[in-house]
Protein backbone atom coordinates (compact mmCIF):
# COMPACT_ATOMS: atom_id res chain seq x y z
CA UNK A 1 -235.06 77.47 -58.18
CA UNK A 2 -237.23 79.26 -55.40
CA UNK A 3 -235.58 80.10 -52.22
CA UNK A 4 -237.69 77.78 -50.29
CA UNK A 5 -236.41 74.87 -52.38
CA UNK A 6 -232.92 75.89 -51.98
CA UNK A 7 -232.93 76.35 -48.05
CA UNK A 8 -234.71 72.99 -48.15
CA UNK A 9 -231.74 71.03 -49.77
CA UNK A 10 -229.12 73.16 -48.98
CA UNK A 11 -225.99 74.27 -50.52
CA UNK A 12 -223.77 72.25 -52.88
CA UNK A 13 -221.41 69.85 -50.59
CA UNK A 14 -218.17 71.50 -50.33
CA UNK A 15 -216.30 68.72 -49.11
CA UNK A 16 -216.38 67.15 -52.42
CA UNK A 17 -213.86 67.18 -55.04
CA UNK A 18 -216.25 66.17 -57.72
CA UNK A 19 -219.43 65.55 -59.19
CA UNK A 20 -220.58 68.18 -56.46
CA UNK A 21 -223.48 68.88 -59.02
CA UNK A 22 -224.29 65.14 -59.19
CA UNK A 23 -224.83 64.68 -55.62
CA UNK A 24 -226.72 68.18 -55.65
CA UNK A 25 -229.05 66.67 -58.00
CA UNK A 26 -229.54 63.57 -56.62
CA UNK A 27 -230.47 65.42 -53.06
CA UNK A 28 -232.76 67.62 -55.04
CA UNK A 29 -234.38 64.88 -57.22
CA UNK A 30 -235.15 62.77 -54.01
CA UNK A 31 -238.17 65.00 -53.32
CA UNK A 32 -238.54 67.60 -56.59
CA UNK A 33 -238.20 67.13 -60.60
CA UNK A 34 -235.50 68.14 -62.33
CA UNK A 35 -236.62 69.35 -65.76
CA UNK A 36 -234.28 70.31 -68.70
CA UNK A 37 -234.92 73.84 -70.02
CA UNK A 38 -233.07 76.35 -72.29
CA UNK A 39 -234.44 78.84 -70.21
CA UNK A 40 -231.34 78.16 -67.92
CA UNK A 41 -228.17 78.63 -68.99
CA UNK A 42 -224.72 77.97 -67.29
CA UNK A 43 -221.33 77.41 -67.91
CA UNK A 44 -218.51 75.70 -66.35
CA UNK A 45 -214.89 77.26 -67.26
CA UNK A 46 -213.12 74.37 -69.16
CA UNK A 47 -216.33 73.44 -71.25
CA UNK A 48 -215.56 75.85 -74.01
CA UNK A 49 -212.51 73.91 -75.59
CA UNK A 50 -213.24 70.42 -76.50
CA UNK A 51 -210.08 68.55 -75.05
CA UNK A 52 -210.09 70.05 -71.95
CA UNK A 53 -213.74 69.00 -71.22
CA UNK A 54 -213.32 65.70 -72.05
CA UNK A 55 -210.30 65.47 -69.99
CA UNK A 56 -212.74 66.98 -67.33
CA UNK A 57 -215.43 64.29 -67.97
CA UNK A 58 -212.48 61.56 -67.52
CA UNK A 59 -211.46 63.20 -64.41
CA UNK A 60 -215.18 63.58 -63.05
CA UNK A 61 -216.70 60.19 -64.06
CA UNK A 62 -213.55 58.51 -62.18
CA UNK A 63 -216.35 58.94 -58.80
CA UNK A 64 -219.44 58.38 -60.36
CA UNK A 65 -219.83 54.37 -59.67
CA UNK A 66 -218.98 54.59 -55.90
CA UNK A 67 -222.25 57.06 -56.00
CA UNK A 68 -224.22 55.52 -58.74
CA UNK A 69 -224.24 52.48 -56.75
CA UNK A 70 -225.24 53.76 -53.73
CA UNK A 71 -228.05 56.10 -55.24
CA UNK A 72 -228.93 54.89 -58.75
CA UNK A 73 -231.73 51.87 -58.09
CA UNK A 74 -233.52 54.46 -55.83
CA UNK A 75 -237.18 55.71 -56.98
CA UNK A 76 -236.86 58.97 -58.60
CA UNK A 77 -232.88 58.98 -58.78
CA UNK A 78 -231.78 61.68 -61.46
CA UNK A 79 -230.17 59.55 -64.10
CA UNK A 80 -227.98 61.04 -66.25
CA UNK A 81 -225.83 59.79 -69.29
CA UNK A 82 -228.04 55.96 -69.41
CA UNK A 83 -225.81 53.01 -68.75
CA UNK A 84 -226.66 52.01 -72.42
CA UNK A 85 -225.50 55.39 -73.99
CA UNK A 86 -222.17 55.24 -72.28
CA UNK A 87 -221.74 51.39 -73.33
CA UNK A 88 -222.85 51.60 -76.70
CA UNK A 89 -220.41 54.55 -77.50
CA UNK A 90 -217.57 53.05 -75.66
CA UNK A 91 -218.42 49.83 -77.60
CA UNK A 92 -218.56 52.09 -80.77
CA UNK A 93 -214.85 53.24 -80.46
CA UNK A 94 -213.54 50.16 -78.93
CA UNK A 95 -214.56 48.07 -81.77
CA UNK A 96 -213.25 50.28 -83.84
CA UNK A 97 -209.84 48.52 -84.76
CA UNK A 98 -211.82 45.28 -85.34
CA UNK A 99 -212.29 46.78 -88.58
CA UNK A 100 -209.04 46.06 -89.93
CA UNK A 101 -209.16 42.43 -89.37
CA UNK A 102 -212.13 42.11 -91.81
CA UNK A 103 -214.54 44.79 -93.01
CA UNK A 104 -218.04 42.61 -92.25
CA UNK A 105 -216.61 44.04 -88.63
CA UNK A 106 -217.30 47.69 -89.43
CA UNK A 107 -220.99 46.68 -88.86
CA UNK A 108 -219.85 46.34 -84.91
CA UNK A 109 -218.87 50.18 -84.26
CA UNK A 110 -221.61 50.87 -86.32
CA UNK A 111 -224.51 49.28 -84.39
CA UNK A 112 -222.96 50.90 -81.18
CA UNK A 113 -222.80 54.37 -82.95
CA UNK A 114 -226.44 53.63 -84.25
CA UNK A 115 -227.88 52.49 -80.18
CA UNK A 116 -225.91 55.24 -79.12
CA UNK A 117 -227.66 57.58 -81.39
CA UNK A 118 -230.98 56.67 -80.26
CA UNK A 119 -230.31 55.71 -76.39
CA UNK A 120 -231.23 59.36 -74.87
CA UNK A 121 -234.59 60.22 -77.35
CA UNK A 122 -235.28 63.21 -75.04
CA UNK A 123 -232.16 64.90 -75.32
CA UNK A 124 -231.75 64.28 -79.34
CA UNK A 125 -235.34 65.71 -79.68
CA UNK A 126 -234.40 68.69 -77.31
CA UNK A 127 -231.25 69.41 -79.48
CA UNK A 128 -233.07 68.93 -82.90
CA UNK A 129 -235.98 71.25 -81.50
CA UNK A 130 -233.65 74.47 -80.30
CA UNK A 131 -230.76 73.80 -82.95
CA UNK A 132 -232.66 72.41 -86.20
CA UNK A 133 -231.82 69.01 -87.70
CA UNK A 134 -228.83 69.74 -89.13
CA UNK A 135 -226.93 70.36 -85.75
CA UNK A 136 -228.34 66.79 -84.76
CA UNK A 137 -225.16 64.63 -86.24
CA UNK A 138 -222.35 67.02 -84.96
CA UNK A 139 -224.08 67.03 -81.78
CA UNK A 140 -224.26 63.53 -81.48
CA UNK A 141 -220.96 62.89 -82.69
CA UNK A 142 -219.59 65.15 -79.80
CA UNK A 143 -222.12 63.49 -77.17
CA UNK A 144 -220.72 60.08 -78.21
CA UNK A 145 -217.19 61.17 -77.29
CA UNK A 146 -218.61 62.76 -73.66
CA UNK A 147 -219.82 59.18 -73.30
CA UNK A 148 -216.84 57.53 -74.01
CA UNK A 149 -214.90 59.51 -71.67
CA UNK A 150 -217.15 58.72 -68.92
CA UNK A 151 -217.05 54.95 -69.75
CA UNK A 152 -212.97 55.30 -69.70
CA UNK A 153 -213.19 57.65 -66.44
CA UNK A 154 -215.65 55.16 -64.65
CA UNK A 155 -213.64 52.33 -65.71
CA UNK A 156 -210.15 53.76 -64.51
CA UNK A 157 -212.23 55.14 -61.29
CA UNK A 158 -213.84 51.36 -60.23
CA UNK A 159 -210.04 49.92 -61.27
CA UNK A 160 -208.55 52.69 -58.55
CA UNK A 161 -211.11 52.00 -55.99
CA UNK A 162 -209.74 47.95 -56.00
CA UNK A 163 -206.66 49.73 -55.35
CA UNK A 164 -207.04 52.04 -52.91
CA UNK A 165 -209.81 51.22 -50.89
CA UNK A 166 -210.88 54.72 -49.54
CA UNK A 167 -211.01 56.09 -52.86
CA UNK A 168 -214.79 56.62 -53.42
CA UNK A 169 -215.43 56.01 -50.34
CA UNK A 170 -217.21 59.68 -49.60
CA UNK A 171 -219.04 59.86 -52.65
CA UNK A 172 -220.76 56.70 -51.80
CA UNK A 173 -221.63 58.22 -48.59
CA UNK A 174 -225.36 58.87 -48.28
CA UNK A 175 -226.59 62.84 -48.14
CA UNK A 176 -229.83 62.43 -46.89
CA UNK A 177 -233.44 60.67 -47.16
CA UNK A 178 -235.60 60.99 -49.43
CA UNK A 179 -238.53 63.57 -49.30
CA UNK A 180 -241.86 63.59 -50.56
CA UNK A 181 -241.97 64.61 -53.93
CA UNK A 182 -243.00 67.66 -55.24
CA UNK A 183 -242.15 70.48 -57.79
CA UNK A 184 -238.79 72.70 -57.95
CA UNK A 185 -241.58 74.86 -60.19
CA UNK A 186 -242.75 78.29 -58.83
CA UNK A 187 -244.60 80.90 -60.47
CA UNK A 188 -242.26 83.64 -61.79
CA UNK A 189 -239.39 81.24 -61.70
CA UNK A 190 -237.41 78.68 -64.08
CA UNK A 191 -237.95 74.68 -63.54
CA UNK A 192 -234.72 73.25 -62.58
């Protein structure tokens, strides 16, 4: 990201607890694309081991509807991880015990598994491009269980917030208006 971009925004928010990155994003999406590139690459420190990430993901998603809801219907919001991904994989595994009542029910997790598969075309063809076709299934299989978590975490997170009615309440808080748009792109430099 050039310089100029970055004292434009400003730094992450370090009052938040979570989804710091989301609510970078969104600030830096209100007046610059966001482009997905391998030419990037970051890690955070519990993504390496499969159980603790998800566990992370839970933990994360719990405040992502107190901001999605304030910052999702506007033009040129990032959106990440579609509403339909997340429901057709949670409907995928929930449905999943269905099958033992009667196997004509297997087609249930199946159909969400198979909407899943196809709700994010970009990222699939992204994965099958840099990793080969082969990696396409394993990835998706693990993608489908990152969007399950965040349906769980969301779920637990909007049943907390009826609870506790200032949970949520500053990551629905609004971090600025939007700019014009433009391009996080700069000779010399990687597209964000």
């Amino acid at each position: 990201m050039p310089r100029r971009v970055f004292e434009e925004v400003g730094p992450f928010d370090p009052t938040l607890r979570d989804s710091e990155d989301v609510e970078y994003s969104e600030r830096l999406s209100a007046g610059y694309d966001i482009r997905l590139t391998d030419r990037v690459v970051a890690a955070h420190d519990e993504e390496h081991r499969l159980g603790r990430m998800l566990r992370e993901q839970f933990r994360r998603a719990q405040y992502l509807l107190p901001f999605a809801a304030a910052h999702r219907r506007r033009p040129g919001a990032l959106r990440a991880n579609s509403a339909l991904g997340v429901a057709s994989a949670s409907l995928a595994v929930a449905s999943l015990p269905a099958v033992v009542l009667h196997p004509a029910l297997a087609l249930v997790p199946a159909a969400g598994a198979a909407v899943f598969a196809v709700a994010d075309p970009g990222l699939v063809g992204f994965v099958r491009r840099k990793r080969g076709l082969r990696f396409v299934p394993l990835f998706v299989a693990l993608h489908l269980l990152v969007n399950v978590q965040i349906g769980l975490g969301a779920a637990y997170g909007w049943l907390r917030s009826r609870v506790d009615p200032r949970f949520g309440a500053r990551a629905a808080t609004d971090h600025g208006a939007p700019r014009a748009r433009g391009s996080a792109e700069h000779p010399g430099t990687s597209p964000v």
